[in-house]
C-alpha atoms as a PDB file:
ATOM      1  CA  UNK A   1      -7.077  -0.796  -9.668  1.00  0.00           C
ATOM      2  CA  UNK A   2     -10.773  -1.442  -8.214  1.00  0.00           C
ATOM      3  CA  UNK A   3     -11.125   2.513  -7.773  1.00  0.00           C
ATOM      4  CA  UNK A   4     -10.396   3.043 -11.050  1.00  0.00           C
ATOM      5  CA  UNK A   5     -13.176   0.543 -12.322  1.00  0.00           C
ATOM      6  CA  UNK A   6     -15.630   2.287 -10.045  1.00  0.00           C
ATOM      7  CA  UNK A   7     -14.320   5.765  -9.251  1.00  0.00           C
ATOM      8  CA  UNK A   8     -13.248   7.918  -6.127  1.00  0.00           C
ATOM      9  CA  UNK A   9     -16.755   8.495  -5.325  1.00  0.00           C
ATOM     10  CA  UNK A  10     -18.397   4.979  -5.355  1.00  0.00           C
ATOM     11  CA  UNK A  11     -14.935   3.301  -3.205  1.00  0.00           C
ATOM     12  CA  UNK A  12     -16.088   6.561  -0.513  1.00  0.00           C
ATOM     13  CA  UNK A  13     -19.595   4.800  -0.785  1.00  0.00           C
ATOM     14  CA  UNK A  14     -18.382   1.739  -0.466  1.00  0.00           C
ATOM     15  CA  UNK A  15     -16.289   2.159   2.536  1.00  0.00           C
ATOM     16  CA  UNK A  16     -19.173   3.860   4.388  1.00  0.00           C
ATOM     17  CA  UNK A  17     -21.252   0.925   3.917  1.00  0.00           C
ATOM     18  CA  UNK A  18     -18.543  -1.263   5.323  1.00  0.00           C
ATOM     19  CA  UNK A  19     -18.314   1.057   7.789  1.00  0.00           C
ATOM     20  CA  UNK A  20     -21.453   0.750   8.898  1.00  0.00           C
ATOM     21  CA  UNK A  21     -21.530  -3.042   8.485  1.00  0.00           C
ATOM     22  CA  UNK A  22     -18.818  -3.250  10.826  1.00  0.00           C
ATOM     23  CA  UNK A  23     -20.393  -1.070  13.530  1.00  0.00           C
ATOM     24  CA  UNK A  24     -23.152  -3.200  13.419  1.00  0.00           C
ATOM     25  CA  UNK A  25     -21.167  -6.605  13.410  1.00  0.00           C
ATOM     26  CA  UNK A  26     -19.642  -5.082  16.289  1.00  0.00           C
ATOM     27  CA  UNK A  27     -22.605  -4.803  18.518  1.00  0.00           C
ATOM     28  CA  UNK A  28     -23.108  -8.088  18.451  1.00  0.00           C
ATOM     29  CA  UNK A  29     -22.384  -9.647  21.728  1.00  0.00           C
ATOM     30  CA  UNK A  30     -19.753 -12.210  20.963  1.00  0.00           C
ATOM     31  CA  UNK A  31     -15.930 -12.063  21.279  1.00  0.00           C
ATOM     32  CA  UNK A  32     -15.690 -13.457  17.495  1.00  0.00           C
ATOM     33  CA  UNK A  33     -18.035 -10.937  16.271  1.00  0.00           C
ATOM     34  CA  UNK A  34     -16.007  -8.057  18.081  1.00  0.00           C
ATOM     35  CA  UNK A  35     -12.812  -8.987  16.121  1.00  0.00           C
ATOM     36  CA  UNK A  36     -14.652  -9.269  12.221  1.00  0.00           C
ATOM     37  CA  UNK A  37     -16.104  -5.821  13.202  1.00  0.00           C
ATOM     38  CA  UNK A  38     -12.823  -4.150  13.927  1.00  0.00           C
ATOM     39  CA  UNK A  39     -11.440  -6.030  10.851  1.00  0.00           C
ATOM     40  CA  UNK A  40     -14.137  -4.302   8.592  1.00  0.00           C
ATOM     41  CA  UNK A  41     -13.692  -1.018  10.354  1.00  0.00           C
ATOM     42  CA  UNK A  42     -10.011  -1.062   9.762  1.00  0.00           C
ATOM     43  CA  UNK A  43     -10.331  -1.437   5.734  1.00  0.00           C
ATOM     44  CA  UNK A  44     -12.665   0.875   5.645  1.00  0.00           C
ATOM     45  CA  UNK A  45     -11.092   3.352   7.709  1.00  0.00           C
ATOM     46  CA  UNK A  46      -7.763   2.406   5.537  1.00  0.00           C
ATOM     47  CA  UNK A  47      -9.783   2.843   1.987  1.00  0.00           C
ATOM     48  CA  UNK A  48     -11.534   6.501   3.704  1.00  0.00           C
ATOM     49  CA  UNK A  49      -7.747   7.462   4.340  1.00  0.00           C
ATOM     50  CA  UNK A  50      -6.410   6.923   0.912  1.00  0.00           C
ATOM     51  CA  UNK A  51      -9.128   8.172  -1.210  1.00  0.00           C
ATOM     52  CA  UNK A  52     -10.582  11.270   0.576  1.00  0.00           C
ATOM     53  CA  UNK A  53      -7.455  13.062  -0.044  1.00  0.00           C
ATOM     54  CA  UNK A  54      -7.990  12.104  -3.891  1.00  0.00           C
ATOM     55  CA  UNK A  55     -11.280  13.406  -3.851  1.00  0.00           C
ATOM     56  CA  UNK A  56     -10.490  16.953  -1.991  1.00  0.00           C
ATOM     57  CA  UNK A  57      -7.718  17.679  -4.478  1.00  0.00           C
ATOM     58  CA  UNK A  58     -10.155  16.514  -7.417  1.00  0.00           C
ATOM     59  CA  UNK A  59     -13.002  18.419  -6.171  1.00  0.00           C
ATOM     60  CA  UNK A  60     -11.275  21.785  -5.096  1.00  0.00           C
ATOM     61  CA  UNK A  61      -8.084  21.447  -7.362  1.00  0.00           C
ATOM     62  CA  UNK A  62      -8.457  25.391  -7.548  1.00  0.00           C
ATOM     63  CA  UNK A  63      -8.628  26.413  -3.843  1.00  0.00           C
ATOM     64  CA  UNK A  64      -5.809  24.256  -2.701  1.00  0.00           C
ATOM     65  CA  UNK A  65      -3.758  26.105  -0.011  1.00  0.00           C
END
């Protein structure tokens, strides 16, 4: 539903950013801070798992093996 509204390309975008939000959440020296960082990883890790796939077969729909 929300990658349709913004596409494969910008929900990849967006889960790099969160990525990177959570890396740096997680360097923050605090036991509270450690678990929202590996919360944010995980969803972004989860949305890069779903959608890359999408975007391979969209991109290279002619040189699939």
């Amino acid at each position: 539903m929300v990658t349709r509204r913004y596409g494969i390309p910008g929900m990849l975008a967006a889960a790099m950013g969160l990525l990177t939000i959570g890396i740096a959440v997680r360097s923050i020296p605090a036991v509270f801070t450690l678990y929202i960082g590996t919360l944010l990883l995980s969803i972004a890790i989860a949305f890069g798992n779903v959608l890359l796939p999408g975007l391979v077969k969209q991109s290279f729909s002619k040189k699939l093996a």
